[in-house]
Protein backbone atom coordinates (compact mmCIF):
# COMPACT_ATOMS: atom_id res chain seq x y z
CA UNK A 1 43.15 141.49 80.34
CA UNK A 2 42.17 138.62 82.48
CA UNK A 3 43.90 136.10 83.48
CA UNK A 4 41.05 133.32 82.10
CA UNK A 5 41.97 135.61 78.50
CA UNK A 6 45.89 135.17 78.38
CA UNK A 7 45.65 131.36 79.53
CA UNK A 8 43.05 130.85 76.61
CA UNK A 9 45.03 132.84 74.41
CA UNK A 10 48.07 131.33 74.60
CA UNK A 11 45.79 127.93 73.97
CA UNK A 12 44.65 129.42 70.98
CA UNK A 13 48.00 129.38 68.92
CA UNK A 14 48.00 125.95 69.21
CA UNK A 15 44.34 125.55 67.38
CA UNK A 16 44.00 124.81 63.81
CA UNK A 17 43.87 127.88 61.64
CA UNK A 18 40.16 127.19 61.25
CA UNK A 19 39.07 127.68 64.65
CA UNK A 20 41.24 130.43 64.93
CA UNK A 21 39.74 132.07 62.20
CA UNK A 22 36.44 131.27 63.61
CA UNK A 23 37.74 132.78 67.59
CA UNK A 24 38.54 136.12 65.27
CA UNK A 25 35.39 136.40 63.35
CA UNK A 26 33.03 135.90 67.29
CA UNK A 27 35.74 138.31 68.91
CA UNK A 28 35.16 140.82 65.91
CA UNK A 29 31.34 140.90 65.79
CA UNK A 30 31.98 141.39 69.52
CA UNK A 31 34.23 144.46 68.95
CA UNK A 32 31.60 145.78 66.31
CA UNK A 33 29.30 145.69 68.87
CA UNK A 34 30.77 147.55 71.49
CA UNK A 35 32.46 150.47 69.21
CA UNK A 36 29.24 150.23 66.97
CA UNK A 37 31.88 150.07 63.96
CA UNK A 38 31.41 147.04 61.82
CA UNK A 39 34.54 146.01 59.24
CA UNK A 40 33.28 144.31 56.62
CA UNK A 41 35.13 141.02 55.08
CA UNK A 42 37.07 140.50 51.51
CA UNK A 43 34.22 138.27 51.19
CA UNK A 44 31.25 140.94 51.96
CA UNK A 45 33.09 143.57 50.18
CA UNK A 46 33.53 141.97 47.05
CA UNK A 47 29.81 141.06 47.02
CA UNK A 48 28.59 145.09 47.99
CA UNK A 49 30.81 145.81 44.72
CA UNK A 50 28.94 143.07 42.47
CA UNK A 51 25.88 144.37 43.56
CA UNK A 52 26.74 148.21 42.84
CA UNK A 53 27.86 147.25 39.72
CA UNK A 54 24.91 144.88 38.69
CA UNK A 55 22.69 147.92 39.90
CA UNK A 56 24.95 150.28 37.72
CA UNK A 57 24.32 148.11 34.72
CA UNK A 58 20.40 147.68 35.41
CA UNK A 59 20.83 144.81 36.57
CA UNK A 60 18.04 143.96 39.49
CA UNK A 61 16.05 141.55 41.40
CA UNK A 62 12.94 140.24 39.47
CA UNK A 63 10.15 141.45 40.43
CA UNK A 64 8.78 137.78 41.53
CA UNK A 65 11.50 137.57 43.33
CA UNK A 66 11.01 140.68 45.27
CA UNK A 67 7.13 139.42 45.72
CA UNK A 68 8.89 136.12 47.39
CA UNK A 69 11.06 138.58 49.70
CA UNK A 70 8.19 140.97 51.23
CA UNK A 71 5.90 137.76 51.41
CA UNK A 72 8.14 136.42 53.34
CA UNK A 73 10.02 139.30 55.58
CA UNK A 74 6.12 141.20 56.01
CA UNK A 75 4.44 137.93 57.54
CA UNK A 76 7.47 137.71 59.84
């Protein structure tokens, strides 16, 4: 580790629990890019899970709404 690391480091325990949280979540997509692994959050997990189980129930997108999403994403 560099030195410029473990001097901004050790400022980092004295941050706010917000910006920490914030340092993690840069230093993490960072990680996910180098390994190519990416962990998902609580927050993203609990939201794959609502969607498998909306799909599981037959519950999907309207189909205007999916019009909306290729108009948009297509002209991009």
């Amino acid at each position: 580790m560099t030195q410029k690391t473990k001097r901004l480091l050790e400022q980092v325990e004295t941050w706010p629990a917000e910006d920490q949280e914030e340092l993690a979540s840069v230093a993490s997509e960072i990680e996910s890019r180098r390994t190519g692994i990416y962990n998902l959050s609580d927050t993203e997990r609990a939201r794959i899970r609502q969607g498998i189980a909306a799909a599981e129930e037959g519950n999907f997108a309207p189909e205007s709404e999916m019009e909306e999403f290729y108009k948009l994403h297509r002209e991009a």
